[in-house]
Protein backbone atom coordinates (compact mmCIF):
# COMPACT_ATOMS: atom_id res chain seq x y z
CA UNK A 1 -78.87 137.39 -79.48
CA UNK A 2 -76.98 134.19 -78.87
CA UNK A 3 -78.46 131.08 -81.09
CA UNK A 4 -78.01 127.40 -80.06
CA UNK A 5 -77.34 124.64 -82.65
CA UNK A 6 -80.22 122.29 -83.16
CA UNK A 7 -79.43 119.11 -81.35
CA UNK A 8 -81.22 116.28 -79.96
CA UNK A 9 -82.17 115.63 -76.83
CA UNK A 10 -80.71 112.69 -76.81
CA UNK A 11 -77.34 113.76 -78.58
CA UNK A 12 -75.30 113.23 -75.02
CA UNK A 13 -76.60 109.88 -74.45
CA UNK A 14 -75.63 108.58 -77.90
CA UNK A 15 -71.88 109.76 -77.10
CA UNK A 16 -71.47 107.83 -74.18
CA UNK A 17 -71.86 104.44 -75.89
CA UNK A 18 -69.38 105.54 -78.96
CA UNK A 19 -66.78 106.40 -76.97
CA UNK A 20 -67.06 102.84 -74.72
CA UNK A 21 -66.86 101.30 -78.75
CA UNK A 22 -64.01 103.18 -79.54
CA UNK A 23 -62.09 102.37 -76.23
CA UNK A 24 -62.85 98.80 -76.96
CA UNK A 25 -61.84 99.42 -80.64
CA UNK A 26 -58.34 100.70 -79.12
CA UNK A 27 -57.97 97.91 -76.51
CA UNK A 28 -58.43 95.10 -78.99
CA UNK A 29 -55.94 97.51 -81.35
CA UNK A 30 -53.44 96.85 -78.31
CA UNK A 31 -53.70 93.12 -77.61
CA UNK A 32 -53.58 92.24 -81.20
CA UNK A 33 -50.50 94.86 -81.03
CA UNK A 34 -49.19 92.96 -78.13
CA UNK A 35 -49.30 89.30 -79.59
CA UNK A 36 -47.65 90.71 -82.93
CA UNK A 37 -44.88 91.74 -80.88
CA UNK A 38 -44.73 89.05 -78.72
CA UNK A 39 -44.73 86.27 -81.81
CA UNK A 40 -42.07 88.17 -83.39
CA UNK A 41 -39.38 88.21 -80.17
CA UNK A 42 -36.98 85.29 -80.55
CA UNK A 43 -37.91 82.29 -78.26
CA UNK A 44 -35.23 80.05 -76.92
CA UNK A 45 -36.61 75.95 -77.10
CA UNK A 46 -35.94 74.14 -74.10
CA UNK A 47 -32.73 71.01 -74.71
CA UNK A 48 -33.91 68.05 -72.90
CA UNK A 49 -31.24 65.77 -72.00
CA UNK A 50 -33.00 62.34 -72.69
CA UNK A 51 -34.45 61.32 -76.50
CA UNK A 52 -37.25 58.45 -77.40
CA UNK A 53 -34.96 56.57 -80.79
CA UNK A 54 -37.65 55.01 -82.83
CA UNK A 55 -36.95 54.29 -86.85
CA UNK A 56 -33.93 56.25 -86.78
CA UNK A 57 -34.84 59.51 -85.39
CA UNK A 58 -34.72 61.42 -81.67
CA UNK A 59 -37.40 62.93 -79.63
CA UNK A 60 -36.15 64.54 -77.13
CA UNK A 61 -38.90 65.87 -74.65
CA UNK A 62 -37.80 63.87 -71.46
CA UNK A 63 -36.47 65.26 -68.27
CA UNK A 64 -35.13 61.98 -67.11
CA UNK A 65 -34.53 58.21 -68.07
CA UNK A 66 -37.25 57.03 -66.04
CA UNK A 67 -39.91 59.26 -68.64
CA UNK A 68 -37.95 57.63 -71.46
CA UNK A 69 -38.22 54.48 -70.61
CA UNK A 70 -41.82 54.50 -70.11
CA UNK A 71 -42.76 56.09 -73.13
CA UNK A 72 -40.46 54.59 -75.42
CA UNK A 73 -41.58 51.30 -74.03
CA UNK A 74 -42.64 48.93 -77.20
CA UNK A 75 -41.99 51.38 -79.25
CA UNK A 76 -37.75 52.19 -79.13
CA UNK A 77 -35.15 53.09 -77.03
CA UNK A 78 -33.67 55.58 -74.57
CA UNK A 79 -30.60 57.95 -75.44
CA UNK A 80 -29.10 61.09 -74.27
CA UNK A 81 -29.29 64.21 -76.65
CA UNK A 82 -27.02 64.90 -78.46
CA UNK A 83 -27.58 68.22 -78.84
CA UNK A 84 -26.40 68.16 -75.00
CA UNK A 85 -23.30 65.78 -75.31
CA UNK A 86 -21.67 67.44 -78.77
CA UNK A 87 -22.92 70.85 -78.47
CA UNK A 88 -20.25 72.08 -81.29
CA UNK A 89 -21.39 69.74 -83.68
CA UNK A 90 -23.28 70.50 -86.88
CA UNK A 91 -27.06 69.12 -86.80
CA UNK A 92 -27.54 68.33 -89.92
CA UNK A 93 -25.85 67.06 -93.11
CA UNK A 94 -26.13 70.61 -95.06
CA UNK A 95 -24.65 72.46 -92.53
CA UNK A 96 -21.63 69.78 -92.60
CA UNK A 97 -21.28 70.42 -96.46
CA UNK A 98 -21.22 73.59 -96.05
CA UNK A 99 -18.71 73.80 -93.66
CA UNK A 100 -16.41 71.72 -95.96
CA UNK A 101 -16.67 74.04 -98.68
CA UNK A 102 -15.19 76.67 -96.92
């Protein structure tokens, strides 16, 4: 005689609802995947050619002079990066020692 296994009624239903919380379980695995991968790829930052000078340092997020001049307004002065004009040039003072000790 062939025997069945004891099993609920209501054993079928209860799989359909664990396997939509594992596929959402492996979804959210993937995004977070996804981001980790994405934060990790090297990003290149965006030279803009014009810099706000206020109390001896450059902020350079301006597109043109016009944007300069209106923000740095009261507050400093416009100048062109220099990032953009000396692109060879060391940007900061350790680097410079450095290179000297060569």
């Amino acid at each position: 005689m062939h025997q069945n296994p004891v099993q609920p009624e209501n054993a079928r239903t209860l799989q359909q609802p664990l396997s939509r919380i594992r596929a959402a379980r492996l979804s959210l695995l993937a995004t977070v995947a996804l981001g980790l991968a994405a934060s990790l790829s090297p990003v290149h930052a965006q030279e803009y050619p014009w810099c706000v000078s206020r109390e001896g340092y450059l902020y350079c997020f301006y597109t043109t002079q016009e944007q300069c001049k209106w923000t740095a307004s009261g507050i400093g002065g416009c100048a062109l990066n220099p990032r953009l004009l000396f692109p060879e040039k060391p940007r900061d003072s350790s680097q410079n020692l450095l290179g000297q000790m060569k």
